[in-house]
Protein backbone atom coordinates (compact mmCIF):
# COMPACT_ATOMS: atom_id res chain seq x y z
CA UNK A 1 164.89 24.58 137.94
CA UNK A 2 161.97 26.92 138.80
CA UNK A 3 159.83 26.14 142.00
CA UNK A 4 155.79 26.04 142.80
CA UNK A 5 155.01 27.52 146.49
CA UNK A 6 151.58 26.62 147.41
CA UNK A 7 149.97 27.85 150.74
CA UNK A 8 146.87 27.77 152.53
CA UNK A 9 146.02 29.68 155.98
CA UNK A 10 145.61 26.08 157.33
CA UNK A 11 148.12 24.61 155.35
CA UNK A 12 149.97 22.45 158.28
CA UNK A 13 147.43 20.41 159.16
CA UNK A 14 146.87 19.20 155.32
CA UNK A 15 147.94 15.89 153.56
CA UNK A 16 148.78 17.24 150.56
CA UNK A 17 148.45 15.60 146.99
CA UNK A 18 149.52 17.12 143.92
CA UNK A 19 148.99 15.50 140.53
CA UNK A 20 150.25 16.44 137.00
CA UNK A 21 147.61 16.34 135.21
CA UNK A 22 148.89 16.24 131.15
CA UNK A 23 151.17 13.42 132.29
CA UNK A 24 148.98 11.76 134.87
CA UNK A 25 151.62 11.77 137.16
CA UNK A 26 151.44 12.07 141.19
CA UNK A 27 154.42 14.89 142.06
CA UNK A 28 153.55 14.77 145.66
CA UNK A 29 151.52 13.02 148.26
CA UNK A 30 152.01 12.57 152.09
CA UNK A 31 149.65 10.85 154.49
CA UNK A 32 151.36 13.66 157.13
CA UNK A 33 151.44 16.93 157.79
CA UNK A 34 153.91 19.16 156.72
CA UNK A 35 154.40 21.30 159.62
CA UNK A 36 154.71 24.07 157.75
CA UNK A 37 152.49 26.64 155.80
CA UNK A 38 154.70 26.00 152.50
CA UNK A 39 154.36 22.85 149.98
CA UNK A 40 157.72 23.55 147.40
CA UNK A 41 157.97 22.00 144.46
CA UNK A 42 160.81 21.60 142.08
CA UNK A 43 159.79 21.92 138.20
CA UNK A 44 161.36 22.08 134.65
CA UNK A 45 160.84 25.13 133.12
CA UNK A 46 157.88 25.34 131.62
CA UNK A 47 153.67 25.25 131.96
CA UNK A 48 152.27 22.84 133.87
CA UNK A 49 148.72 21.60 134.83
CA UNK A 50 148.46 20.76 138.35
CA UNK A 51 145.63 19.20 140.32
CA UNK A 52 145.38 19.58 144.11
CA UNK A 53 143.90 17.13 146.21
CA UNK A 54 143.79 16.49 150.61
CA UNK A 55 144.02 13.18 151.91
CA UNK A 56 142.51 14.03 155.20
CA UNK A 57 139.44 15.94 153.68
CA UNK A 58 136.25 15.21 152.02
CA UNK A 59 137.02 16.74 148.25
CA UNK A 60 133.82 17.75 146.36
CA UNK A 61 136.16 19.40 143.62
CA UNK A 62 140.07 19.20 143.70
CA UNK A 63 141.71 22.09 142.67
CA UNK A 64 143.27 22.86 139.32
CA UNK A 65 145.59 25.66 137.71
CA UNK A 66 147.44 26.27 135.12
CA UNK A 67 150.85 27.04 136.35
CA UNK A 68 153.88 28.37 134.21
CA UNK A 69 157.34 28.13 135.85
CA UNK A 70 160.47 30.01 134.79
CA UNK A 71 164.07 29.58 135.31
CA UNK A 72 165.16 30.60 139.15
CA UNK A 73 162.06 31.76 140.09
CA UNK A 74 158.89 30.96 142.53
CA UNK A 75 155.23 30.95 141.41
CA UNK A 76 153.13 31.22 144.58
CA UNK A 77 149.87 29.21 144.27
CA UNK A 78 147.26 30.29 146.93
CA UNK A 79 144.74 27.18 147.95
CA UNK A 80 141.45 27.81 149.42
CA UNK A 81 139.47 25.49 150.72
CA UNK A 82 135.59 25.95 150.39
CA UNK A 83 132.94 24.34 152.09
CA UNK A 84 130.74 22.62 149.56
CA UNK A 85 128.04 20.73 151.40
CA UNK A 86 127.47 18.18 154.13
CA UNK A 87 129.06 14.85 152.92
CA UNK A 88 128.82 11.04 154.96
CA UNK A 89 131.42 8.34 154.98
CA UNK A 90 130.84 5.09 156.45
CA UNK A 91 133.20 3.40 158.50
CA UNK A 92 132.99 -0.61 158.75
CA UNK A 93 134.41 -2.48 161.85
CA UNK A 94 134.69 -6.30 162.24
CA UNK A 95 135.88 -7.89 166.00
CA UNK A 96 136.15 -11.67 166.53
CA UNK A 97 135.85 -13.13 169.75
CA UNK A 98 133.76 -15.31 172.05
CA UNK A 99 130.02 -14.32 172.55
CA UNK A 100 127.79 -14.61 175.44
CA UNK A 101 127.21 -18.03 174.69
CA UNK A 102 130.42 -19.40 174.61
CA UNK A 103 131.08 -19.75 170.69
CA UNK A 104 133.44 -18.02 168.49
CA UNK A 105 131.88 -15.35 166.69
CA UNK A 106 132.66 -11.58 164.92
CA UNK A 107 130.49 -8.05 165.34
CA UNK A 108 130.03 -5.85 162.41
CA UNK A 109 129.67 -2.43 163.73
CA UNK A 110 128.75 -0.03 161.08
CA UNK A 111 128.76 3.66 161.63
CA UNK A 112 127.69 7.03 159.31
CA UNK A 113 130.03 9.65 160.08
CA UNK A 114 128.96 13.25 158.92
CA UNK A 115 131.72 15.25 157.51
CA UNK A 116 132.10 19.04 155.40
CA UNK A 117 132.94 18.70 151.73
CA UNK A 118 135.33 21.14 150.39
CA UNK A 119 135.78 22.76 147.08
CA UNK A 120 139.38 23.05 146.47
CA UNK A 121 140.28 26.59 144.65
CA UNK A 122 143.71 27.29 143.19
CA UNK A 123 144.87 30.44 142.51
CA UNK A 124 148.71 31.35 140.63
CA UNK A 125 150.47 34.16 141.10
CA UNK A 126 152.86 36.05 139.27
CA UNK A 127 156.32 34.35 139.26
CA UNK A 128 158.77 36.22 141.93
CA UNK A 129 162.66 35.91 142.46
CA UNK A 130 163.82 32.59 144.57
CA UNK A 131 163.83 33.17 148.50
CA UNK A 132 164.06 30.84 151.37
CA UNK A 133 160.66 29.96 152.41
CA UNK A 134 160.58 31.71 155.71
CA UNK A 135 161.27 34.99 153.48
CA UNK A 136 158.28 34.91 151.36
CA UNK A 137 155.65 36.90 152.48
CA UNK A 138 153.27 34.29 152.45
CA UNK A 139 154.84 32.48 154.62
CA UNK A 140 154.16 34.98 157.69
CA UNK A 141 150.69 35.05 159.36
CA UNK A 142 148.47 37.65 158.66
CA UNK A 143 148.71 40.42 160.96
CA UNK A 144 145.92 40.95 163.39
């Protein structure tokens, strides 16, 4: 097996979802965060196109890379997120209940929420020997 690290500086607060896209296959989604600045992946060898998408963002552009993994070793895949624009999403809330009058009745509430679109930018590395995850040097903040 060979292994895909990807990492982002805000990387724990992201709902990550990976896609393979030759076989149009999902290879990882959460509707959590990881609590941690590492997503691992387990791979065959060989080259893989992967898509990377956030759950919990507004995506303009997922990312995608061209990734080749070898035998034993770790190909480090840096994601950036870029802001691309102002985006809206509209949220939609029904309530029954009795009205002023006595009847039964329902409320619509409809409300535009603005939100930052972000560009999704993937970035491979050259492949490096396997380590634990707190060993890479990724995984360590920057230092101040």
């Amino acid at each position: 097996m060979g292994y895909v690290d990807f990492y982002a500086t805000d990387a724990d607060n992201l709902y990550w979802d990976v896609t393979d896209v030759k076989q149009n296959k999902k290879v990882f989604y959460d509707f959590d965060p990881l609590g941690e600045p590492i997503l691992r992946l387990a791979f065959k060898p060989g080259q893989y196109d992967l898509q990377v998408n956030f759950l919990n963002h507004v995506i303009a552009t997922p990312g995608t890379a061209e990734v080749n993994v070898q035998e034993g070793m770790i190909t480090p895949v840096t994601v950036t997120l870029l802001p691309a624009g102002e985006a809206v999403f509209r949220t939609k809330r029904t309530a029954a209940g009795s009205t002023y009058y006595g009847t039964y009745g329902r409320r619509t509430t409809i409300n535009d929420n603005p939100a930052t679109s972000y560009e999704v930018v993937l970035e491979p590395e050259a492949p490096l020997p396997y380590q634990r995850k707190e060993q890479m040097s990724y995984a360590q903040p920057p230092a101040k």
